[in-house]
Protein backbone atom coordinates (compact mmCIF):
# COMPACT_ATOMS: atom_id res chain seq x y z
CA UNK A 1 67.24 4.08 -43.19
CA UNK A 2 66.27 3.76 -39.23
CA UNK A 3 68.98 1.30 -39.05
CA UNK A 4 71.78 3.64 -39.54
CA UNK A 5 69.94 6.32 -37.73
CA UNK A 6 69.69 4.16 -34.74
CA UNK A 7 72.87 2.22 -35.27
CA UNK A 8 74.77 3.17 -31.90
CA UNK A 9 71.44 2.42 -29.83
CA UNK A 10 71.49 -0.64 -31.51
CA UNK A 11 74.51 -1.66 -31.20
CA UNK A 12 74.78 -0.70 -27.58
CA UNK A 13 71.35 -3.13 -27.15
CA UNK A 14 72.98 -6.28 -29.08
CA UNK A 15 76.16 -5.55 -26.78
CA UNK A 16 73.69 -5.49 -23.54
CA UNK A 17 71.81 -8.64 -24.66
CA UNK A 18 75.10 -10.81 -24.89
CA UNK A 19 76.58 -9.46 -22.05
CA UNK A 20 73.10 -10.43 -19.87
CA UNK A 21 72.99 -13.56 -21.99
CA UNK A 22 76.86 -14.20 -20.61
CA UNK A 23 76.32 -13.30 -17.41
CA UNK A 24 72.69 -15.68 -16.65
CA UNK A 25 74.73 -18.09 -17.77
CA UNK A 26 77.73 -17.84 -15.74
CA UNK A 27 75.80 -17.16 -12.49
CA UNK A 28 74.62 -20.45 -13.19
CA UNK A 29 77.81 -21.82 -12.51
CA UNK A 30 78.56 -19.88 -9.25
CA UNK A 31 78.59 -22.24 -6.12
CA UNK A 32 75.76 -19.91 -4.71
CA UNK A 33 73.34 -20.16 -7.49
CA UNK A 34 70.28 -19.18 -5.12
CA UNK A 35 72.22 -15.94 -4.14
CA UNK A 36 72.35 -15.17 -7.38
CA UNK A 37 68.51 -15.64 -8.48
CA UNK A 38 67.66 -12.34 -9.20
CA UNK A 39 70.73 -11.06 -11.12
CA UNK A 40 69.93 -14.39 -13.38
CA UNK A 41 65.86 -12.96 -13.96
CA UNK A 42 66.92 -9.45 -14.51
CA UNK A 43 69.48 -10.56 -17.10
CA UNK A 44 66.76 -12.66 -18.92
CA UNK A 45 64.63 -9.78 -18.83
CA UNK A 46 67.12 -6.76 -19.97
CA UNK A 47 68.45 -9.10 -22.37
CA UNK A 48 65.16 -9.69 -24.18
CA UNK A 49 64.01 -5.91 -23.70
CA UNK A 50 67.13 -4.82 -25.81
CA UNK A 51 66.68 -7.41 -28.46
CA UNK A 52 63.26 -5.87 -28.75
CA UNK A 53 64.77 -2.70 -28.82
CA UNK A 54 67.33 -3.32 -31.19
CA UNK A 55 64.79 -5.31 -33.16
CA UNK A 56 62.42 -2.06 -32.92
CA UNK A 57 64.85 0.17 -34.38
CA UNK A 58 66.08 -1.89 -37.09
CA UNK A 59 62.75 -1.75 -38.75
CA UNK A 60 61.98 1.83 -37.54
CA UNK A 61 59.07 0.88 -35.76
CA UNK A 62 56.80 3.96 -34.86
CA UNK A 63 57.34 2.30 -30.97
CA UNK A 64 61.39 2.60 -30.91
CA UNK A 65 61.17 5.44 -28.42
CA UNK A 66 58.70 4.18 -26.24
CA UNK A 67 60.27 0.73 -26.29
CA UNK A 68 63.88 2.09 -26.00
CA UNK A 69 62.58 4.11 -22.75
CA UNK A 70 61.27 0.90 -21.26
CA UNK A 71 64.70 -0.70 -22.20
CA UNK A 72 66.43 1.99 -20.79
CA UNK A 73 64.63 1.26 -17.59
CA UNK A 74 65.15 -2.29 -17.34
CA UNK A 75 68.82 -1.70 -18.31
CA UNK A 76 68.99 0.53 -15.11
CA UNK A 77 67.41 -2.00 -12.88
CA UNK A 78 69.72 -5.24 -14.10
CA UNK A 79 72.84 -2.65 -13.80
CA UNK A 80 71.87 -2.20 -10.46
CA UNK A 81 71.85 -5.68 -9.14
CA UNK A 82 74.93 -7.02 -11.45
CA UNK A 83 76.91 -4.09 -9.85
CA UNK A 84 76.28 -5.53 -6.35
CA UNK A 85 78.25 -8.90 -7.13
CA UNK A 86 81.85 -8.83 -7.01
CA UNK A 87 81.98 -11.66 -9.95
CA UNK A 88 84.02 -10.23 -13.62
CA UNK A 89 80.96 -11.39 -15.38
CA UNK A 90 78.40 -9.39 -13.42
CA UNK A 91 80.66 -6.10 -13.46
CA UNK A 92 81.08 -6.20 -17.23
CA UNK A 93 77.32 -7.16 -17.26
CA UNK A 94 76.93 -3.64 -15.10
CA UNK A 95 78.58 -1.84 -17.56
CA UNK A 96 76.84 -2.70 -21.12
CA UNK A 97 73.84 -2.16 -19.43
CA UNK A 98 74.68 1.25 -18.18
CA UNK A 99 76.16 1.91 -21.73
CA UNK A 100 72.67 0.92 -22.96
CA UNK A 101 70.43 2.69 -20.80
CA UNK A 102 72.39 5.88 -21.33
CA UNK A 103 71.98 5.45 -25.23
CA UNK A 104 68.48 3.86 -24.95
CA UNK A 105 68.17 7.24 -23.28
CA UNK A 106 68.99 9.57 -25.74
CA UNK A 107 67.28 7.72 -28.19
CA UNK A 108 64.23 8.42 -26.61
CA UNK A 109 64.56 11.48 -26.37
């Protein structure tokens, strides 16, 4: 079943999708919300990519690799710009989505 097969990749793209989903959220709160623009599009965009991704692999779509290397890419680019902002949300944000790139990644491969 390509749900167990994939079931790390998967659950390391549901982690990735609440942790963006967190993390728009609470940069909307910061008292700089403009600084934090782009950190808020990237997470709307990596956390849709890995829903797709997760989504993709659930029903063992003959796309999972291709999507999960486009995930994997987005993942990269949202880790990049969380990491720059000192905020708890933004550095656990970092993390699940170099956790998911890295298994988005392998599955690909």
């Amino acid at each position: 079943m390509p749900h167990q097969t994939y079931a790390a990749c998967i659950e390391a793209c549901n982690g990735c999708a609440t942790a963006c989903h967190h993390c728009a959220a609470s940069c909307l709160k910061e008292p700089d919300v403009q600084m934090m623009a782009r950190c808020i599009a990237l997470d709307m965009d990596c956390a849709a990519a890995c829903q797709f991704a997760a989504a993709a692999m659930a029903r063992g779509s003959e796309h999972a690799k291709a999507i999960c290397a486009l995930c994997a890419g987005i993942c990269e680019t949202c880790g990049e710009e969380c990491a720059r902002h000192r905020h708890e949300h933004c550095q656990a944000c970092a993390k699940a989505c170099r956790d998911c790139a890295a298994a988005c990644r392998a599955m690909a491969h």
